[in-house]
C-alpha atoms as a PDB file:
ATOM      1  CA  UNK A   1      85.738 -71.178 -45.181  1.00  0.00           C
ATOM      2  CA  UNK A   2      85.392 -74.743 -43.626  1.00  0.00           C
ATOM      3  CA  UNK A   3      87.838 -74.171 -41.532  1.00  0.00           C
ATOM      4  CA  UNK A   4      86.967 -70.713 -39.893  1.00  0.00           C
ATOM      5  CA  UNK A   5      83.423 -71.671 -39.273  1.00  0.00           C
ATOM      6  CA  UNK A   6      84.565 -74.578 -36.747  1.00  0.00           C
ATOM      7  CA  UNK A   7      86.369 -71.843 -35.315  1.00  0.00           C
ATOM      8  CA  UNK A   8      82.773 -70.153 -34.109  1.00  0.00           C
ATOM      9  CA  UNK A   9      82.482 -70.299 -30.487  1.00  0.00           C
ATOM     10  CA  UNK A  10      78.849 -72.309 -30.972  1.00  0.00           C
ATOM     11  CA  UNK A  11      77.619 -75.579 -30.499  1.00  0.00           C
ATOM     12  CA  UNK A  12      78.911 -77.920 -33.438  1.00  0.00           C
ATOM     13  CA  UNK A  13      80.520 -75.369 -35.231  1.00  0.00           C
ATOM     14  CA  UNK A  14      82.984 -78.238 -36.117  1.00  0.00           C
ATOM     15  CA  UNK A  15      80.472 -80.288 -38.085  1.00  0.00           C
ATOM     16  CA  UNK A  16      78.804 -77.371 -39.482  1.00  0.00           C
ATOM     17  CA  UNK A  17      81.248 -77.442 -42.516  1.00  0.00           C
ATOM     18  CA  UNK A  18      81.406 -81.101 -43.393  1.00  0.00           C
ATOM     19  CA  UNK A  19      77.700 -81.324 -42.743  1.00  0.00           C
ATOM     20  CA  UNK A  20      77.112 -78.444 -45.492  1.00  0.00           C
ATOM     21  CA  UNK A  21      79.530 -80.095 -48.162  1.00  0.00           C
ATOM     22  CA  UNK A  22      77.724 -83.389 -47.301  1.00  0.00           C
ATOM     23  CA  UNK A  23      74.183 -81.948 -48.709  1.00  0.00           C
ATOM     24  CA  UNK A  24      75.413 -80.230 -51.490  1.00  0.00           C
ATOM     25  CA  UNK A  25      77.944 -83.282 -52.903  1.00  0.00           C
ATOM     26  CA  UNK A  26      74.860 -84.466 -55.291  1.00  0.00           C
ATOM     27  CA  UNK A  27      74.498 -80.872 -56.685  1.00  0.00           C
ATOM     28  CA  UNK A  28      77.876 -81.026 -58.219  1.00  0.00           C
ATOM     29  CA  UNK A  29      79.279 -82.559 -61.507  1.00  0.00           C
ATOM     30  CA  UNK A  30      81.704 -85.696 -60.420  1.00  0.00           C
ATOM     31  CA  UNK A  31      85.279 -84.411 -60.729  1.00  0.00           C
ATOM     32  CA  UNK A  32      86.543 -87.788 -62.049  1.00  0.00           C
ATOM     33  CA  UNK A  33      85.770 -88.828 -65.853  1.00  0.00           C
ATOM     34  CA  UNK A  34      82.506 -90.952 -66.015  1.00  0.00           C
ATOM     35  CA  UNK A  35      85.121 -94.089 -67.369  1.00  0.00           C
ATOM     36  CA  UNK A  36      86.563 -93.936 -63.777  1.00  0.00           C
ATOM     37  CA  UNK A  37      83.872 -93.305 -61.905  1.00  0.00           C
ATOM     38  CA  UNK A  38      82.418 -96.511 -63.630  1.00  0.00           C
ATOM     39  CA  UNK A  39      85.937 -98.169 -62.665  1.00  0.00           C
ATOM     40  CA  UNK A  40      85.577 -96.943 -59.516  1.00  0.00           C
ATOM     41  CA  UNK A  41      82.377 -98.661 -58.630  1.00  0.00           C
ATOM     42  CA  UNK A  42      82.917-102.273 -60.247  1.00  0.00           C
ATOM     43  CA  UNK A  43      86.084-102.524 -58.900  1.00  0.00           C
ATOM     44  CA  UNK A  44      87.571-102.437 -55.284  1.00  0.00           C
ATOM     45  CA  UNK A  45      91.278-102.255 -55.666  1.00  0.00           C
ATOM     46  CA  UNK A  46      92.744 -98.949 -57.815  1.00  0.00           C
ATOM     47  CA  UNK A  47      96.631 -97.851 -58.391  1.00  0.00           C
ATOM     48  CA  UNK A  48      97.614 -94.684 -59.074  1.00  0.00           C
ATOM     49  CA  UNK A  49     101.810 -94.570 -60.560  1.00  0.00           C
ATOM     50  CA  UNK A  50     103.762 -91.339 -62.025  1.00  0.00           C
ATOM     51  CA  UNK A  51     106.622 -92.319 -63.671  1.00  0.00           C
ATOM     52  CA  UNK A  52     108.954 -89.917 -64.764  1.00  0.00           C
ATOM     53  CA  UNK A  53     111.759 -90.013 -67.408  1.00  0.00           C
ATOM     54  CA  UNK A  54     115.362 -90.700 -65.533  1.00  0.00           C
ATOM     55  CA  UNK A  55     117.564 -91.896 -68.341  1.00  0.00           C
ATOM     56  CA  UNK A  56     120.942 -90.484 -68.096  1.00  0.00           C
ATOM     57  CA  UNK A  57     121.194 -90.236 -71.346  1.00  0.00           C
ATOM     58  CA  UNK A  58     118.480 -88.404 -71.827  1.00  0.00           C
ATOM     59  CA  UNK A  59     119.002 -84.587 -72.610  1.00  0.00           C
ATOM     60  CA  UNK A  60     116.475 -81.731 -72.108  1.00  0.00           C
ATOM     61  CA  UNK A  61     115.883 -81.065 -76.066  1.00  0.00           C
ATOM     62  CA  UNK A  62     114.785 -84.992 -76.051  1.00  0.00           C
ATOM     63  CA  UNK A  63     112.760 -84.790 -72.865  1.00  0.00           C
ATOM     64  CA  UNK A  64     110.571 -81.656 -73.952  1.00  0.00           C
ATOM     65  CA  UNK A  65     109.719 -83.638 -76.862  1.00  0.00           C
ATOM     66  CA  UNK A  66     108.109 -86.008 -75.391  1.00  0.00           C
ATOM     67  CA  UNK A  67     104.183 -86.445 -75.167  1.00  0.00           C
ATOM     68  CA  UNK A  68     102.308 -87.622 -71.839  1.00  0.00           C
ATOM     69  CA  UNK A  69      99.150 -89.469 -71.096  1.00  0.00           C
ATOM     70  CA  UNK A  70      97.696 -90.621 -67.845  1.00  0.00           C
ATOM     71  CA  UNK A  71      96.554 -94.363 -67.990  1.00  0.00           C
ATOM     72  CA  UNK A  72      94.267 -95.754 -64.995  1.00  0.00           C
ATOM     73  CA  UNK A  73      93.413 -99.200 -64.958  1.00  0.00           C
ATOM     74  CA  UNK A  74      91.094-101.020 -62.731  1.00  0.00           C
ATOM     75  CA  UNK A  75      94.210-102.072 -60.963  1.00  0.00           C
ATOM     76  CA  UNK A  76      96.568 -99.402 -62.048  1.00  0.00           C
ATOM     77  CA  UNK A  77      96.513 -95.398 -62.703  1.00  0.00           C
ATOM     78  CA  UNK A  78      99.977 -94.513 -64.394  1.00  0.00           C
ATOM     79  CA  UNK A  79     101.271 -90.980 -65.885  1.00  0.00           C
ATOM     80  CA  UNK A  80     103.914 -91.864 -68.544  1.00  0.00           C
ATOM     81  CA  UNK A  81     105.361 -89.980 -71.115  1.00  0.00           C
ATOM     82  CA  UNK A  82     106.882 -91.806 -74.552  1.00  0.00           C
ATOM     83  CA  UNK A  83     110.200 -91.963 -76.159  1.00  0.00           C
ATOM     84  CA  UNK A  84     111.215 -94.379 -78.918  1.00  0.00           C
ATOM     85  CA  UNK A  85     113.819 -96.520 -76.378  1.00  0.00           C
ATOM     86  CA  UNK A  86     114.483 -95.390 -72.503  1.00  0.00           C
ATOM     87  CA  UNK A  87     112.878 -96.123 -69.155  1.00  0.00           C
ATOM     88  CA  UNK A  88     109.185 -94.831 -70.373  1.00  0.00           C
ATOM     89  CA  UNK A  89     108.825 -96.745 -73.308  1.00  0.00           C
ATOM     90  CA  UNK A  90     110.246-100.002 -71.308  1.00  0.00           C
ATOM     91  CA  UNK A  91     107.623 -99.390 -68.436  1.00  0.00           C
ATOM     92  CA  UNK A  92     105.121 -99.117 -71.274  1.00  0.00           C
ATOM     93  CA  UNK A  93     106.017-102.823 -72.645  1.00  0.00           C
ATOM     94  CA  UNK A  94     105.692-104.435 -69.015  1.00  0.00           C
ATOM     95  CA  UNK A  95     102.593-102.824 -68.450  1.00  0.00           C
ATOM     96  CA  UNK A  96     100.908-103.779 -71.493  1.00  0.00           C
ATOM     97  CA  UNK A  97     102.513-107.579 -70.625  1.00  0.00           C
ATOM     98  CA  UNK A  98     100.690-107.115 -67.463  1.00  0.00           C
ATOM     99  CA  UNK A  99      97.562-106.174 -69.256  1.00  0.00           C
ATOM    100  CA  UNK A 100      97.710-109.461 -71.220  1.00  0.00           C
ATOM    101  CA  UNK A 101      98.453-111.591 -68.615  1.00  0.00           C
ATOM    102  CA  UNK A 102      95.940-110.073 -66.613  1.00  0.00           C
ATOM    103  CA  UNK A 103      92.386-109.817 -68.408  1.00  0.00           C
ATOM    104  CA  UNK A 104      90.616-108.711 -65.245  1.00  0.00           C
ATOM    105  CA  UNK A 105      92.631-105.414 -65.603  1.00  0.00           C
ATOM    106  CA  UNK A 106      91.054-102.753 -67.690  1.00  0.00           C
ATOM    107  CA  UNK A 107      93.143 -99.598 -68.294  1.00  0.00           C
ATOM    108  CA  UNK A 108      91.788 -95.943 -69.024  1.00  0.00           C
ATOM    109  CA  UNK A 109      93.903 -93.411 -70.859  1.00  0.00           C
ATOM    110  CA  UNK A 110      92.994 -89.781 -69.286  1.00  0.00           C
ATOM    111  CA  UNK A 111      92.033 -87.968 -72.410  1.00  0.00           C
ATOM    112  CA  UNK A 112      93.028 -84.410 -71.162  1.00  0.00           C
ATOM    113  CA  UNK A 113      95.216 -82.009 -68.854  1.00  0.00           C
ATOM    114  CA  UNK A 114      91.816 -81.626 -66.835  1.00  0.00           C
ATOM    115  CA  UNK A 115      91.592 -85.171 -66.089  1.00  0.00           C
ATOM    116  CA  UNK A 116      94.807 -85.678 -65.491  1.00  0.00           C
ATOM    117  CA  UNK A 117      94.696 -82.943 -62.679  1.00  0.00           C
ATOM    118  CA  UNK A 118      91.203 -84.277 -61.194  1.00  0.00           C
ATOM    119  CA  UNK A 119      92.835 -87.606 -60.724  1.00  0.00           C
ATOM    120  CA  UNK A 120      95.898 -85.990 -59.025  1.00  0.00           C
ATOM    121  CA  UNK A 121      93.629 -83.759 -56.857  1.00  0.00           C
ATOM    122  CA  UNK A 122      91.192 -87.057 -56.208  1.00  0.00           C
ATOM    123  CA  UNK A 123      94.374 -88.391 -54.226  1.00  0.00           C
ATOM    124  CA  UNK A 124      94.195 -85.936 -51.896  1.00  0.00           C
ATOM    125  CA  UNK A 125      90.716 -85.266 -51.216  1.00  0.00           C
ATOM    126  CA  UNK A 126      89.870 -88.865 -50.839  1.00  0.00           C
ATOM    127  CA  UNK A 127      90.671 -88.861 -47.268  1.00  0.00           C
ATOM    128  CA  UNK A 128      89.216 -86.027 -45.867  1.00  0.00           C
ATOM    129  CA  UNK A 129      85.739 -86.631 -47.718  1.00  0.00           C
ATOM    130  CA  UNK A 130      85.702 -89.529 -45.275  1.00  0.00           C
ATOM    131  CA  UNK A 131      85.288 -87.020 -42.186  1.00  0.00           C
ATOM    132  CA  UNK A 132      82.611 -85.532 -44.283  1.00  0.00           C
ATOM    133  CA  UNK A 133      80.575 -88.702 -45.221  1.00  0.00           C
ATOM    134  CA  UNK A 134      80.683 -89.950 -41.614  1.00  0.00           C
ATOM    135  CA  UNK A 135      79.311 -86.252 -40.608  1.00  0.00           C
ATOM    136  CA  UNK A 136      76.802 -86.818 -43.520  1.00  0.00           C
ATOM    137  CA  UNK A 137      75.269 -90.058 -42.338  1.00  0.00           C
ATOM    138  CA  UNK A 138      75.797 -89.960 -39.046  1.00  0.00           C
ATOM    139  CA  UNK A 139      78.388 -92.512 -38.779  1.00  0.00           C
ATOM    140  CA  UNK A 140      81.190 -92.823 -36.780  1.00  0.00           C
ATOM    141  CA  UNK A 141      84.503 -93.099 -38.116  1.00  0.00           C
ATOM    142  CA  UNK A 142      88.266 -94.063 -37.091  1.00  0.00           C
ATOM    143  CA  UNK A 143      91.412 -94.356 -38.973  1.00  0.00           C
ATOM    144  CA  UNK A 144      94.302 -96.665 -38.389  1.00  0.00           C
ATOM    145  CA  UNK A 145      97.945 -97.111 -39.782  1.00  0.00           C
ATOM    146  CA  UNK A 146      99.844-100.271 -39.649  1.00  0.00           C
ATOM    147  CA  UNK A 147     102.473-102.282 -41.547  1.00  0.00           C
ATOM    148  CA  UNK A 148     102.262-105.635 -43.269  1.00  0.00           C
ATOM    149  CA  UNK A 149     104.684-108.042 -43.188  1.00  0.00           C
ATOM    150  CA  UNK A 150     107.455-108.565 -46.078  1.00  0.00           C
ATOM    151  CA  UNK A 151     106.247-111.674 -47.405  1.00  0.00           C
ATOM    152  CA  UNK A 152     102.461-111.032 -46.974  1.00  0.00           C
ATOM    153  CA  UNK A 153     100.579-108.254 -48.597  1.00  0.00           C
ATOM    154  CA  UNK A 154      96.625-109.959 -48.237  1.00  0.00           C
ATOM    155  CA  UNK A 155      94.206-107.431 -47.317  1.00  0.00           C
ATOM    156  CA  UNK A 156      93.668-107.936 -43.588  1.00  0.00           C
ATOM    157  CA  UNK A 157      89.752-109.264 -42.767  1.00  0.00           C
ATOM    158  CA  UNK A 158      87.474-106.858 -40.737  1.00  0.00           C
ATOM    159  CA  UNK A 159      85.833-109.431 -37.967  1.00  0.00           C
ATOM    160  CA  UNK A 160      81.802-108.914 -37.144  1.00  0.00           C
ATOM    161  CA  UNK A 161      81.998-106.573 -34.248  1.00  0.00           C
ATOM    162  CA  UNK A 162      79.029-105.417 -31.385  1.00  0.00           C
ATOM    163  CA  UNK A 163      76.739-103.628 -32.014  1.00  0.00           C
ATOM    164  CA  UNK A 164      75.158-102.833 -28.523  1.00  0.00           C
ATOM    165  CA  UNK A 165      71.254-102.252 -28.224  1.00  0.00           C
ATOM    166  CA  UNK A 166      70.314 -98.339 -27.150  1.00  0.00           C
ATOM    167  CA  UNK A 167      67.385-100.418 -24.782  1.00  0.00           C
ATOM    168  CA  UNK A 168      69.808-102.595 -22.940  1.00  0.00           C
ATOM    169  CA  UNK A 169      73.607-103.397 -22.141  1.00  0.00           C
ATOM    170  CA  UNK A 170      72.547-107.194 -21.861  1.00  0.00           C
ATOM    171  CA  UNK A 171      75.006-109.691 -24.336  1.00  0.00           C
ATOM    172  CA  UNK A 172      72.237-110.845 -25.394  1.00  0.00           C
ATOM    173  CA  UNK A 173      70.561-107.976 -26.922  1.00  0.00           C
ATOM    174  CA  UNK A 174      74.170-107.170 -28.915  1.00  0.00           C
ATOM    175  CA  UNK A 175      74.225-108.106 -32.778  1.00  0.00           C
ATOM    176  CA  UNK A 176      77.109-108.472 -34.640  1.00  0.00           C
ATOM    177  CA  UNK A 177      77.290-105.870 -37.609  1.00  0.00           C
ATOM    178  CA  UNK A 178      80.408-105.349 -40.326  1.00  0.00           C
ATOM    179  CA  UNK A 179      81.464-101.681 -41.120  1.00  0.00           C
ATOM    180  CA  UNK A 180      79.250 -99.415 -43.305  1.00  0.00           C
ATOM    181  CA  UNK A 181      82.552 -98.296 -44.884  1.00  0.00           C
ATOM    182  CA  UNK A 182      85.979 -99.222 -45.285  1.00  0.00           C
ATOM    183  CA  UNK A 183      88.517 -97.485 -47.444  1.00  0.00           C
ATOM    184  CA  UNK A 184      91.995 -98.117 -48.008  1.00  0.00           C
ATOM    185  CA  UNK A 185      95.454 -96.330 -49.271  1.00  0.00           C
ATOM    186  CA  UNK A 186      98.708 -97.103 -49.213  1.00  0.00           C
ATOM    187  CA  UNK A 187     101.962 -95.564 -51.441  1.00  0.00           C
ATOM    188  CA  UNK A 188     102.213 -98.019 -54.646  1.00  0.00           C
ATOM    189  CA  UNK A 189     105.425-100.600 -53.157  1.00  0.00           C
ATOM    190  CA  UNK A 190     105.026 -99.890 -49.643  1.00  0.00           C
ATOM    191  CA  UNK A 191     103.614-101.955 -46.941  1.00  0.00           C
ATOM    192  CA  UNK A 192     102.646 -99.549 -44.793  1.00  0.00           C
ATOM    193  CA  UNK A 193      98.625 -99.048 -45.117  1.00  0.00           C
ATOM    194  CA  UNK A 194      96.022 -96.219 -44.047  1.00  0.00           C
ATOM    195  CA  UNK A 195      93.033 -97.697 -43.215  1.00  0.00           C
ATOM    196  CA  UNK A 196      89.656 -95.193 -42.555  1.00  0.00           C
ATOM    197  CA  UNK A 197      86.458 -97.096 -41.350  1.00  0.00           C
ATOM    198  CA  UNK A 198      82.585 -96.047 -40.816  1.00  0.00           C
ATOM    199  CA  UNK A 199      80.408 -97.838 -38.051  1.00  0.00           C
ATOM    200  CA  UNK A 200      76.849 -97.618 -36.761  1.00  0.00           C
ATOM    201  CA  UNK A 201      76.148 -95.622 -33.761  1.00  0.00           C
ATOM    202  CA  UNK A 202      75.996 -98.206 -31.207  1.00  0.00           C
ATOM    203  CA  UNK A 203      79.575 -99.519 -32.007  1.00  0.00           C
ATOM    204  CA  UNK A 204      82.138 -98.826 -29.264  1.00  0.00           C
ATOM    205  CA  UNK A 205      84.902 -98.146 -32.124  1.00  0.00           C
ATOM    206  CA  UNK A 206      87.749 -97.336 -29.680  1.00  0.00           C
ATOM    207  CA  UNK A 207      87.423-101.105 -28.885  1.00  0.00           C
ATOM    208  CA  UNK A 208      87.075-102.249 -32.528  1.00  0.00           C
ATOM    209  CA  UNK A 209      90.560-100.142 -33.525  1.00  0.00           C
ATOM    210  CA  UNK A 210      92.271-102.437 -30.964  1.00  0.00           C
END
């Protein structure tokens, strides 16, 4: 539906959509479970693994046996399922090492299929809600890929950037702002990162993605 009404030969047909979905988001139920959405806002950092049974030894009687569970922690969101010894149950150890050796970690075991798919679908609408929140607001938005180095995996700093008065072009009339949003994604292991970021009106953002 979204998509044919920016079709519409009119003014702004493009925005219409986003706009729309923007106004209603409050009149819906939250997709996620209330645990993560309470993650979700005390924390800023989030991991989302599926990990899948490849033992060779494994058969297929063995492997329909087994039960699953999604796990999120405030650092880590893992689908495992559990055998007595193979590469499951050996993930499960480290992770629960991890847990102890990390206290500012809290972990969330998905209760249901239902939650287990509105984490899955969460991945992908993530991104394009940005669009949609930027339409919303009023915002503008830009998104940028880039790789980090090998030995180096710090979260790069956003610098103040200009935020130029709508009265005058003077430098002296500028302030320096921060983003109104920044979000964030990258595959788990991978140092490739997505980056999507919101700015005030006023900010010359082609300039700021340089």
């Amino acid at each position: 539906m979204k998509d044919w009404i920016s079709t519409i030969p009119i003014p702004y047909a493009d925005l219409v959509g986003d706009f729309v979905l923007y106004q209603l988001n409050d009149l819906f139920p939250e997709i996620l479970p209330k645990r993560v959405m309470y993650l979700g806002r005390a924390n800023d950092h989030h991991i989302m693994i599926t990990v899948g049974e490849f033992d060779d030894d494994d058969d297929e009687e063995e492997e329909k046996s087994s039960s699953s569970t999604t796990v999120i922690s405030d650092n880590k969101t893992t689908k495992t399922s559990f055998h007595k010894d193979n590469s499951l149950s050996r993930f499960e150890k480290r992770l629960n090492q991890f847990l102890q050796n990390h206290k500012n970690v809290t972990k969330y075991t998905c209760q249901t299929k239902s939650e287990e798919d509105a984490m899955q679908a969460f991945r992908f609408v993530a991104a394009p809600a940005f669009r949609t929140w930027c339409v919303g607001t009023g915002s503008q938005g830009i998104s940028i890929d880039y790789a980090l180095p090998r030995n180096d995996g710090r979260i790069p700093p956003i610098l103040l950037c200009p935020l130029t008065s709508s009265s005058s072009k003077d430098e002296e009339n500028n302030k320096m702002i921060l983003p109104l949003k920044r979000m964030r994604y990258s595959h788990f292991g991978c140092n490739v990162v997505h980056e999507d970021i919101a700015y005030e009106k006023g900010v010359n953002v082609h300039e700021e993605k340089k």
